[in-house]
ModelCIF file with pLDDT and N, C-alpha, C, O atoms, coordinates in Angstrom:
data_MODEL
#
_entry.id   MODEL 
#
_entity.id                         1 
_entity.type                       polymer 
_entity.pdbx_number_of_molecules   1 
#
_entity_poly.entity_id                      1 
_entity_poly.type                           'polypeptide(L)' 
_entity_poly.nstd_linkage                   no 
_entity_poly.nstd_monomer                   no 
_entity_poly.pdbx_seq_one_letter_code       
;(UNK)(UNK)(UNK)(UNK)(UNK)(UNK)(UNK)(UNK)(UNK)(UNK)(UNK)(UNK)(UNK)(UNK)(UNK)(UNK)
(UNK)(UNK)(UNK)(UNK)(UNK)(UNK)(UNK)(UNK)(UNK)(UNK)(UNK)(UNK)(UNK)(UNK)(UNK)(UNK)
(UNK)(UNK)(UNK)(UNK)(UNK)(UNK)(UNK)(UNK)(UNK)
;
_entity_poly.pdbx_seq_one_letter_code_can   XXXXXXXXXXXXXXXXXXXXXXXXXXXXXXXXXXXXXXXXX 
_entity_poly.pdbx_strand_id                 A 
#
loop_
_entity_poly_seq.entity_id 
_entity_poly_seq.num 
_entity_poly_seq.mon_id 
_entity_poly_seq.hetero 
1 1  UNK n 
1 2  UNK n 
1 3  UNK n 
1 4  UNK n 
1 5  UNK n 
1 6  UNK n 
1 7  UNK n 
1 8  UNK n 
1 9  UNK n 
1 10 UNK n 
1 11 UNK n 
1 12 UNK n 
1 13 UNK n 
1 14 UNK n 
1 15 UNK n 
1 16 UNK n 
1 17 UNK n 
1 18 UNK n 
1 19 UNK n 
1 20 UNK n 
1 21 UNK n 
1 22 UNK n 
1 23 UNK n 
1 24 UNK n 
1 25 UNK n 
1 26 UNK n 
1 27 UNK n 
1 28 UNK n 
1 29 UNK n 
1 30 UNK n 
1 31 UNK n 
1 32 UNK n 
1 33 UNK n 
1 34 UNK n 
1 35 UNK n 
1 36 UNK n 
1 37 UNK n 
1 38 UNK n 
1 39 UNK n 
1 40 UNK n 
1 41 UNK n 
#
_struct_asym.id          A 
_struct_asym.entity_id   1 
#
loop_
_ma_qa_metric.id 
_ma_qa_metric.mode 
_ma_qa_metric.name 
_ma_qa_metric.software_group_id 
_ma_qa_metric.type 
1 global pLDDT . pLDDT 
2 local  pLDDT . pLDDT 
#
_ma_qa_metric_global.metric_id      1 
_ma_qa_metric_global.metric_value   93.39 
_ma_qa_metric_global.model_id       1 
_ma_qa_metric_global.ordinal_id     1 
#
loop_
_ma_qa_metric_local.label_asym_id 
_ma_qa_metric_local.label_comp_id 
_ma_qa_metric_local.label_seq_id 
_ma_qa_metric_local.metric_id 
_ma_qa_metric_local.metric_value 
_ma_qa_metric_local.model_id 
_ma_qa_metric_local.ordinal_id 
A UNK 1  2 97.00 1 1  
A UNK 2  2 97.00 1 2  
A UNK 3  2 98.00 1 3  
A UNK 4  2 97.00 1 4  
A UNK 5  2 98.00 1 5  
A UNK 6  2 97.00 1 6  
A UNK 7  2 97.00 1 7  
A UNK 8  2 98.00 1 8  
A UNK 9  2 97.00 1 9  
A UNK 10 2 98.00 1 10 
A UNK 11 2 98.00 1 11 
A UNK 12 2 97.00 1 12 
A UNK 13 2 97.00 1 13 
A UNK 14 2 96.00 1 14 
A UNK 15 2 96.00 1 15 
A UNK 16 2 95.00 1 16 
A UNK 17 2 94.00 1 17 
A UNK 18 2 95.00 1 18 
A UNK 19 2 91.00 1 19 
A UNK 20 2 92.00 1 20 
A UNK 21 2 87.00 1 21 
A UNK 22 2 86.00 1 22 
A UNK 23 2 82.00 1 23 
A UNK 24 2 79.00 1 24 
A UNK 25 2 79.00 1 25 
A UNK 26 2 81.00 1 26 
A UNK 27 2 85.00 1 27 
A UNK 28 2 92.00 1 28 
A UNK 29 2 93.00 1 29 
A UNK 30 2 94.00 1 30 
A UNK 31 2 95.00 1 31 
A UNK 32 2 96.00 1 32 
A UNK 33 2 93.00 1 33 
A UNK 34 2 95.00 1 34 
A UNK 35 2 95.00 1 35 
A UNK 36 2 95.00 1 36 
A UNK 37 2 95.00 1 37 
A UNK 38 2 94.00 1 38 
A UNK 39 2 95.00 1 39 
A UNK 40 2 96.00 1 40 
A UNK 41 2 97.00 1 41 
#
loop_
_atom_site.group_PDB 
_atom_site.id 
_atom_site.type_symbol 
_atom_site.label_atom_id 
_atom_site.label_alt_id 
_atom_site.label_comp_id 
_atom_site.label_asym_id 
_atom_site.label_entity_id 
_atom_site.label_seq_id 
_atom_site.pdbx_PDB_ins_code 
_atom_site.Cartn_x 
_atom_site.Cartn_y 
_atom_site.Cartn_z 
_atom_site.occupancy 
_atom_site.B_iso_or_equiv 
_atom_site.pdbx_formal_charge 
_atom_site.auth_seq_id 
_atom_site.auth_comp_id 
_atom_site.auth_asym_id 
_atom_site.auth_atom_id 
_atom_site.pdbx_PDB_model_num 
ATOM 1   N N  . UNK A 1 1  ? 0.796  -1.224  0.000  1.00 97.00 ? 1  UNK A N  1 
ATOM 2   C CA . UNK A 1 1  ? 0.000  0.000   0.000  1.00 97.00 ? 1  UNK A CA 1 
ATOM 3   C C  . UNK A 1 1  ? 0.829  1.275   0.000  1.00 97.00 ? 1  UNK A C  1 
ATOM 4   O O  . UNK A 1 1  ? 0.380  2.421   -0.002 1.00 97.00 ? 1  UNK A O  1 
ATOM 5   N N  . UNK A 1 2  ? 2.458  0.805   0.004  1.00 97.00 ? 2  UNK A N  1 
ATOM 6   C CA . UNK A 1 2  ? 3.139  2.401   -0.595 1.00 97.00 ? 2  UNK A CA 1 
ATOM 7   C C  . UNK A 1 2  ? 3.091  3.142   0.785  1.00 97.00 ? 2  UNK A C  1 
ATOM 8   O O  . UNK A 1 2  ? 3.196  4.367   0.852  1.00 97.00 ? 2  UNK A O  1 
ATOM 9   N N  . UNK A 1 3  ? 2.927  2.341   1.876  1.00 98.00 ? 3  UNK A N  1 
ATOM 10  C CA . UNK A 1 3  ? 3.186  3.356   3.357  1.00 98.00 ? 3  UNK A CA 1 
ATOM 11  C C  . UNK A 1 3  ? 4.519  3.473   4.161  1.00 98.00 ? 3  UNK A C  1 
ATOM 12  O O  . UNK A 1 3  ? 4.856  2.629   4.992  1.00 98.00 ? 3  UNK A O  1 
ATOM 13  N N  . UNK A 1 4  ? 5.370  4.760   3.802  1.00 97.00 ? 4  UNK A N  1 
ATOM 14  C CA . UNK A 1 4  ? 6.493  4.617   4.203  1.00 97.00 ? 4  UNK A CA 1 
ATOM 15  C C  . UNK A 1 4  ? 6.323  4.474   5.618  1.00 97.00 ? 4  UNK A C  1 
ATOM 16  O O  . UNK A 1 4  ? 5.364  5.009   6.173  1.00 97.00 ? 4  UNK A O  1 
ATOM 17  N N  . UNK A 1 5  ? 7.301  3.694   6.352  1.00 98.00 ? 5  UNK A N  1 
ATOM 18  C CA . UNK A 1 5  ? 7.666  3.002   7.772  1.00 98.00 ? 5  UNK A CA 1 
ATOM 19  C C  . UNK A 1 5  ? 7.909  4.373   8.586  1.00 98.00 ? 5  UNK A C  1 
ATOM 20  O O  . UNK A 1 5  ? 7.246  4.740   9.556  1.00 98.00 ? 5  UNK A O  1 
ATOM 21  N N  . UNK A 1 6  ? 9.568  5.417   7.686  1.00 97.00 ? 6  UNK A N  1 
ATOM 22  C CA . UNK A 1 6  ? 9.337  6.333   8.395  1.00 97.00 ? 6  UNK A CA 1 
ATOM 23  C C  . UNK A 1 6  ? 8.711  7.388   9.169  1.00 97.00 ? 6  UNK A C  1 
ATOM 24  O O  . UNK A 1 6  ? 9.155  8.001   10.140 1.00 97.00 ? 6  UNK A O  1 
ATOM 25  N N  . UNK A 1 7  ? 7.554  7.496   8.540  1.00 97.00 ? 7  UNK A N  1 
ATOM 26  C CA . UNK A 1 7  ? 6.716  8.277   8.422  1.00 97.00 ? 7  UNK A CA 1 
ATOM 27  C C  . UNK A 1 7  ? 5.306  7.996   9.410  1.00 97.00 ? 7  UNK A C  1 
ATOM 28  O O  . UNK A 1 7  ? 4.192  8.518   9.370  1.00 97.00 ? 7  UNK A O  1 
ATOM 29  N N  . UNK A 1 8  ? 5.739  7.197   10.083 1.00 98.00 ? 8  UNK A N  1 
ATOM 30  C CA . UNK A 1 8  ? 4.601  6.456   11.011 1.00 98.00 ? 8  UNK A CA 1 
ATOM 31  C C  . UNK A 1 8  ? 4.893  6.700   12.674 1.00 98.00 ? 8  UNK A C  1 
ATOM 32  O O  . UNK A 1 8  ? 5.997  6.280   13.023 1.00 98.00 ? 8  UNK A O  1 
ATOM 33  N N  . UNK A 1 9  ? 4.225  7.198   13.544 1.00 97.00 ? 9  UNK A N  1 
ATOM 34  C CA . UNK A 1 9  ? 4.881  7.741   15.067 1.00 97.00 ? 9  UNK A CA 1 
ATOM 35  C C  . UNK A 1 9  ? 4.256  5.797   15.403 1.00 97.00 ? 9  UNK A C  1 
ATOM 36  O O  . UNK A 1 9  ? 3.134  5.294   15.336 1.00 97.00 ? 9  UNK A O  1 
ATOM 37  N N  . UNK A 1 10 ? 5.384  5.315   15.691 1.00 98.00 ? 10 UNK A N  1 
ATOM 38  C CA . UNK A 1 10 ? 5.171  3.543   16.025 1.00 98.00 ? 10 UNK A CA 1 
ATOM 39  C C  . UNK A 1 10 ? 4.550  3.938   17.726 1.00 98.00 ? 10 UNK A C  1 
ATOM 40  O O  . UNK A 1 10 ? 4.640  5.136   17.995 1.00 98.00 ? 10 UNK A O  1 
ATOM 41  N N  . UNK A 1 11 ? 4.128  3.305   18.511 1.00 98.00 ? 11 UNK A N  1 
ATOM 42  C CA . UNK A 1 11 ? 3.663  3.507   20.013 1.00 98.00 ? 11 UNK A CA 1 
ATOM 43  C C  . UNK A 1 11 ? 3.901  1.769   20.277 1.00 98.00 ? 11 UNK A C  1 
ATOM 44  O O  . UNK A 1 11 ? 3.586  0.999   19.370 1.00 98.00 ? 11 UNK A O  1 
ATOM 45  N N  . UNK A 1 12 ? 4.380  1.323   21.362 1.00 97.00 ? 12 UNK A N  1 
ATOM 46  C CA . UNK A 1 12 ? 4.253  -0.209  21.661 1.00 97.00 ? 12 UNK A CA 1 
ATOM 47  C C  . UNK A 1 12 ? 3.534  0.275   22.634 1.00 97.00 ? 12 UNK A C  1 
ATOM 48  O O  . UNK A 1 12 ? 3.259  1.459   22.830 1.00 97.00 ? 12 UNK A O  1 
ATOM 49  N N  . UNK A 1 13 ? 3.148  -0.884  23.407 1.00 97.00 ? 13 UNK A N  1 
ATOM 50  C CA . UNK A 1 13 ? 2.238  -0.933  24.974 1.00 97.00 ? 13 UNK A CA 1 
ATOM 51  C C  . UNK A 1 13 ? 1.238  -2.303  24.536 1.00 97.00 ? 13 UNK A C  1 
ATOM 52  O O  . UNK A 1 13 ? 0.983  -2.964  23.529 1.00 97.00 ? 13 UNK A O  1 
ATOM 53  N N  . UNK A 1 14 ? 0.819  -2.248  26.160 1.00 96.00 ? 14 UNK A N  1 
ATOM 54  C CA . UNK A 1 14 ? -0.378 -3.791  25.619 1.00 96.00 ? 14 UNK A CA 1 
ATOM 55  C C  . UNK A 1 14 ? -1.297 -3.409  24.868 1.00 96.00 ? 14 UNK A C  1 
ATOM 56  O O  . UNK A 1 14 ? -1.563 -2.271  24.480 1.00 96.00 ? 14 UNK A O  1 
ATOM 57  N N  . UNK A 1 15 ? -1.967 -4.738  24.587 1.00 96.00 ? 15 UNK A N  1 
ATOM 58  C CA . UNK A 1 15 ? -3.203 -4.504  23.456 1.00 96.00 ? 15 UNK A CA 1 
ATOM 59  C C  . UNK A 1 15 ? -4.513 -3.910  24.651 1.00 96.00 ? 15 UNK A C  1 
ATOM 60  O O  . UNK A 1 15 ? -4.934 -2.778  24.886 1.00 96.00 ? 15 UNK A O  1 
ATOM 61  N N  . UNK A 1 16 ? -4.839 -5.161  25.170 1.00 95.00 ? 16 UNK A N  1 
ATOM 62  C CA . UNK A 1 16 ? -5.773 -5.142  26.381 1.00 95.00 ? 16 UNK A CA 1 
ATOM 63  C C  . UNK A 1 16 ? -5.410 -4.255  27.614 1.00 95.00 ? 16 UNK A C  1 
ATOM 64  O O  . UNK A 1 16 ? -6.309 -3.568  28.099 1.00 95.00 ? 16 UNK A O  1 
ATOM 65  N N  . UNK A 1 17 ? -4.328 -4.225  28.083 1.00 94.00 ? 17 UNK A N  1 
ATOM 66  C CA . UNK A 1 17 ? -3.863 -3.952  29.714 1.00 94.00 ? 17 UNK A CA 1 
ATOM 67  C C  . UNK A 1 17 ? -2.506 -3.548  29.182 1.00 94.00 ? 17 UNK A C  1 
ATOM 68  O O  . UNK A 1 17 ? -1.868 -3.986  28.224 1.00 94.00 ? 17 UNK A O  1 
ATOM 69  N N  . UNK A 1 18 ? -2.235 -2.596  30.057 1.00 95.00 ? 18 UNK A N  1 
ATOM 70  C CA . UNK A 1 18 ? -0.889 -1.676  29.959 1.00 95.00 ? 18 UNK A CA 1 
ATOM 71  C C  . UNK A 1 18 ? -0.114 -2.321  30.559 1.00 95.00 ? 18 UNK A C  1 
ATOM 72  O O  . UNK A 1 18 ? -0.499 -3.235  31.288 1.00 95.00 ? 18 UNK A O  1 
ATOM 73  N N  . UNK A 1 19 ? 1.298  -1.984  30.395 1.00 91.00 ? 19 UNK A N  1 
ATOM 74  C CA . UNK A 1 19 ? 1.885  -2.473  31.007 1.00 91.00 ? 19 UNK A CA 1 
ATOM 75  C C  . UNK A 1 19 ? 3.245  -3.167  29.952 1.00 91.00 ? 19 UNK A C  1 
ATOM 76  O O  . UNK A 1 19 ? 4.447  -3.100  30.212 1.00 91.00 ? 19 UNK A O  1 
ATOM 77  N N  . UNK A 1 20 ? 2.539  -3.885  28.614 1.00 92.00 ? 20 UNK A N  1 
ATOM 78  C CA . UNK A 1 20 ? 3.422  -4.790  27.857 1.00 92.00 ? 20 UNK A CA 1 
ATOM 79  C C  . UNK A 1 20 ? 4.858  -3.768  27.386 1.00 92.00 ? 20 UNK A C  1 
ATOM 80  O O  . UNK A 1 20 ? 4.893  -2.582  27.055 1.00 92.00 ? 20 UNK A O  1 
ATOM 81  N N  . UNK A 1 21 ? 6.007  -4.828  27.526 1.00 87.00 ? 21 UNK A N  1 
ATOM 82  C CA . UNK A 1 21 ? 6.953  -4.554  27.293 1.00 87.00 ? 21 UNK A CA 1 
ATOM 83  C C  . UNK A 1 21 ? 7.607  -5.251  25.833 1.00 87.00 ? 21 UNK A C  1 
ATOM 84  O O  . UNK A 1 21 ? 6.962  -6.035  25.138 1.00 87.00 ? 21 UNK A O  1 
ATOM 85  N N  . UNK A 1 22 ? 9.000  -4.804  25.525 1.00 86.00 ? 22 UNK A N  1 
ATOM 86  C CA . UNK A 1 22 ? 9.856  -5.737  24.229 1.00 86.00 ? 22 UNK A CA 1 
ATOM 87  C C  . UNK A 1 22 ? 10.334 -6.714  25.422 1.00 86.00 ? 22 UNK A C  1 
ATOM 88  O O  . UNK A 1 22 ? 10.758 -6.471  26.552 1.00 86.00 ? 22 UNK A O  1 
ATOM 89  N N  . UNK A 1 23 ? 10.050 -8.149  24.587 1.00 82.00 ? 23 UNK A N  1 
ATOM 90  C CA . UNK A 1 23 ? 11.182 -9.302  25.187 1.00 82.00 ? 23 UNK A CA 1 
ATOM 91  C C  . UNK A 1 23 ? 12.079 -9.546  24.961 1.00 82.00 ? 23 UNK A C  1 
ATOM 92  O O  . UNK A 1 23 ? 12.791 -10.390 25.505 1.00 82.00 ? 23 UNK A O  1 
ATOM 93  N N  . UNK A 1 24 ? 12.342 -8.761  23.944 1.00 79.00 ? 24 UNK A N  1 
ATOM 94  C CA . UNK A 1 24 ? 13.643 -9.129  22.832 1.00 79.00 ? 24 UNK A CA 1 
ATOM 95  C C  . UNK A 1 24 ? 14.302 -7.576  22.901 1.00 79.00 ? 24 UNK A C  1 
ATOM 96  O O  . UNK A 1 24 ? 13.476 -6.670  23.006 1.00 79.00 ? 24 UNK A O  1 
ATOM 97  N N  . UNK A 1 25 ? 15.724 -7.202  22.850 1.00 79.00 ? 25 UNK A N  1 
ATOM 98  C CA . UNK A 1 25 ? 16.221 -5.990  22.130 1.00 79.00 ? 25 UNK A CA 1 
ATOM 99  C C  . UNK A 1 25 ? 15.887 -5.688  20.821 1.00 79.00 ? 25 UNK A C  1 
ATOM 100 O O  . UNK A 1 25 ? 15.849 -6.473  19.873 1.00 79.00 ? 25 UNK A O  1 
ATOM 101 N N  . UNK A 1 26 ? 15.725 -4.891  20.824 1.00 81.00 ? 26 UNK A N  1 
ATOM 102 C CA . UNK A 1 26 ? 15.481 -4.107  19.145 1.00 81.00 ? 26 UNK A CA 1 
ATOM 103 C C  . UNK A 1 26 ? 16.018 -3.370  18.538 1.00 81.00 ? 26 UNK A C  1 
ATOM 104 O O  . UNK A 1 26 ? 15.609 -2.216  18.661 1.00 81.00 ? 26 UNK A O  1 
ATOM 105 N N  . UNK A 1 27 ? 17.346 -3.635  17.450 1.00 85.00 ? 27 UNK A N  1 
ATOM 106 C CA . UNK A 1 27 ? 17.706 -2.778  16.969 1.00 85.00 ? 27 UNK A CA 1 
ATOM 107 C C  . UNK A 1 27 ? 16.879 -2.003  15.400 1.00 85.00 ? 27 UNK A C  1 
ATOM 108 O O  . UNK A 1 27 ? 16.812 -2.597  14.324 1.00 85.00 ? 27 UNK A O  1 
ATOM 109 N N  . UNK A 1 28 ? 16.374 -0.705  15.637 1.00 92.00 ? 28 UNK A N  1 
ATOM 110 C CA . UNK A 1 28 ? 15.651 -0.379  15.027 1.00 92.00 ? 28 UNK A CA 1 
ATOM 111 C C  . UNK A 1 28 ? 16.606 0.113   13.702 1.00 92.00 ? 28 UNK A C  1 
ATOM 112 O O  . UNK A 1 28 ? 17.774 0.494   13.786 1.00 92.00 ? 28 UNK A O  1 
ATOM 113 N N  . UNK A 1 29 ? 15.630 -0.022  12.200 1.00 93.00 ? 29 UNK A N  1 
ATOM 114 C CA . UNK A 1 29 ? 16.170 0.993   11.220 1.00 93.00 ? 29 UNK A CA 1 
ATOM 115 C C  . UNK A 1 29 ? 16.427 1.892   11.352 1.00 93.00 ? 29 UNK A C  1 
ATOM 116 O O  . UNK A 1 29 ? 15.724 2.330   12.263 1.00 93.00 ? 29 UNK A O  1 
ATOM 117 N N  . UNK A 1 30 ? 17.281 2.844   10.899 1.00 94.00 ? 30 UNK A N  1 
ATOM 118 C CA . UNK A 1 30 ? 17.176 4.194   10.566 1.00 94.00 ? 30 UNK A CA 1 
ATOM 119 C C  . UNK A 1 30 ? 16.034 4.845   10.239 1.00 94.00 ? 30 UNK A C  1 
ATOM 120 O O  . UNK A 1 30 ? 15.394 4.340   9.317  1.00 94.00 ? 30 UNK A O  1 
ATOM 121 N N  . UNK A 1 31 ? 15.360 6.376   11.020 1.00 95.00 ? 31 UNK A N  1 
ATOM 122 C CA . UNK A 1 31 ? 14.574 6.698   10.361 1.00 95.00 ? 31 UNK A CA 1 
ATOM 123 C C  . UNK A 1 31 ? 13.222 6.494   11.486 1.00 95.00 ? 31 UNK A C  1 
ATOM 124 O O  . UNK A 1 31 ? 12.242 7.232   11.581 1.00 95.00 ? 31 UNK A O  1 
ATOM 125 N N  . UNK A 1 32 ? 13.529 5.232   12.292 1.00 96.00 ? 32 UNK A N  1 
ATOM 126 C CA . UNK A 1 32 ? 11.994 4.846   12.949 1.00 96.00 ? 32 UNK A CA 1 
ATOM 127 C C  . UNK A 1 32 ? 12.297 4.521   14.444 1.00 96.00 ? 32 UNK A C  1 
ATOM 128 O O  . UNK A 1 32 ? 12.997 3.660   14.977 1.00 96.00 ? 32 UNK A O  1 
ATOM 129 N N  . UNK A 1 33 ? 11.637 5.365   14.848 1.00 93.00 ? 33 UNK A N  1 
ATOM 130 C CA . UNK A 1 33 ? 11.414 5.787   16.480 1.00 93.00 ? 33 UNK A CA 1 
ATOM 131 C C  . UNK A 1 33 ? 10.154 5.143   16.432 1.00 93.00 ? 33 UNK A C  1 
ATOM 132 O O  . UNK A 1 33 ? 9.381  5.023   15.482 1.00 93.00 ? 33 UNK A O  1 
ATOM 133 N N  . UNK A 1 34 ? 10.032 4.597   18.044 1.00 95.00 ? 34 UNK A N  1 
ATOM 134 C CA . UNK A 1 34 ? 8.645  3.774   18.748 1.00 95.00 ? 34 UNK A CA 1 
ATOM 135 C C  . UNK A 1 34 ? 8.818  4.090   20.207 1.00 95.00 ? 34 UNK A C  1 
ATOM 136 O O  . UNK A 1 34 ? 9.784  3.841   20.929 1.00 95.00 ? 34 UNK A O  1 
ATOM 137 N N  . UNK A 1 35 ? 7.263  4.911   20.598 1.00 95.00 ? 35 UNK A N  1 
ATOM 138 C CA . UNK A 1 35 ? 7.395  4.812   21.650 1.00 95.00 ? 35 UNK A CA 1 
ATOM 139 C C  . UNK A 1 35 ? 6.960  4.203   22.531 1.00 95.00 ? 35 UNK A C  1 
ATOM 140 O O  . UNK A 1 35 ? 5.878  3.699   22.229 1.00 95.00 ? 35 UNK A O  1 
ATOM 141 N N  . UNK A 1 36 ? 7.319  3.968   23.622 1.00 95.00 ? 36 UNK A N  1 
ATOM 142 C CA . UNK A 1 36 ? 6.623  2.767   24.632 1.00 95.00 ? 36 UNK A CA 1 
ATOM 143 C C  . UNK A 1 36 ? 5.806  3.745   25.435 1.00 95.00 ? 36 UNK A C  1 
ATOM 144 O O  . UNK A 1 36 ? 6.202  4.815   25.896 1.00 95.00 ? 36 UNK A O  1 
ATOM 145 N N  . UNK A 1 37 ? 3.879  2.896   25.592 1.00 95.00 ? 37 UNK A N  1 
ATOM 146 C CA . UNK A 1 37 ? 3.680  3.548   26.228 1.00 95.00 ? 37 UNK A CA 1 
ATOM 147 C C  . UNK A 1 37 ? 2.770  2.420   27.415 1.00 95.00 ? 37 UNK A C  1 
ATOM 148 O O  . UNK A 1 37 ? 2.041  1.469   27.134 1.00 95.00 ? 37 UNK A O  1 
ATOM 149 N N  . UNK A 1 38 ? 3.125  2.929   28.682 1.00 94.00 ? 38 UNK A N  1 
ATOM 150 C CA . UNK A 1 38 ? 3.025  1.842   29.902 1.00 94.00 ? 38 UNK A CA 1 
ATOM 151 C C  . UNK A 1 38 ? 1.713  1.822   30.569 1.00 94.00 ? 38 UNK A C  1 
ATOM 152 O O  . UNK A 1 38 ? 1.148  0.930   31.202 1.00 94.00 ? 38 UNK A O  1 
ATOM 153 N N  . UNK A 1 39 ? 1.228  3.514   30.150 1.00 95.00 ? 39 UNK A N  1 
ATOM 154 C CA . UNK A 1 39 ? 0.050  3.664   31.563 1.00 95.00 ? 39 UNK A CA 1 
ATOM 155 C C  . UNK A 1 39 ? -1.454 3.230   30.749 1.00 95.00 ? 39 UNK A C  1 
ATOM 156 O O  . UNK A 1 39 ? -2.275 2.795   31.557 1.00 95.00 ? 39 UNK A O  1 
ATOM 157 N N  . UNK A 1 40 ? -1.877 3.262   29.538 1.00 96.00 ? 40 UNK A N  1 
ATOM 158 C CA . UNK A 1 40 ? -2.493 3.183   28.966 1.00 96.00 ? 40 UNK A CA 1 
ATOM 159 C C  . UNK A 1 40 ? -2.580 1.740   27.547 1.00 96.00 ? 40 UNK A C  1 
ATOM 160 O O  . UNK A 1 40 ? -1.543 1.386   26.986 1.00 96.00 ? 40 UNK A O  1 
ATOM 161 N N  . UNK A 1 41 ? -3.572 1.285   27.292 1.00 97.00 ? 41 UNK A N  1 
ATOM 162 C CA . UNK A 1 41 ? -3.332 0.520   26.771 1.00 97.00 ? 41 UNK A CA 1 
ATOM 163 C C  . UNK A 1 41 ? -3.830 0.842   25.245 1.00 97.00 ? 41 UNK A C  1 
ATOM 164 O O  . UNK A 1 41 ? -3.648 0.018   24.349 1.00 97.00 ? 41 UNK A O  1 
#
């Protein structure tokens, strides 16, 4: 669908309940920031 990655503000957190974290390290591309967000789901 032609949607650049950069161009997207990424947010992690749980789906249901706040709180979810990465289990894994992530080294991200260039270009793409994600923010974690804890209090809200």
């Amino acid at each position: 669908f032609g949607v650049d990655l950069t161009g997207v503000t990424w947010v992690q957190g749980g789906i249901n309940e706040p709180g979810r974290i990465e289990t894994l390290p992530v080294g991200l591309p260039d270009g793409i920031t994600v923010r974690p967000e804890r209090q809200r789901s």
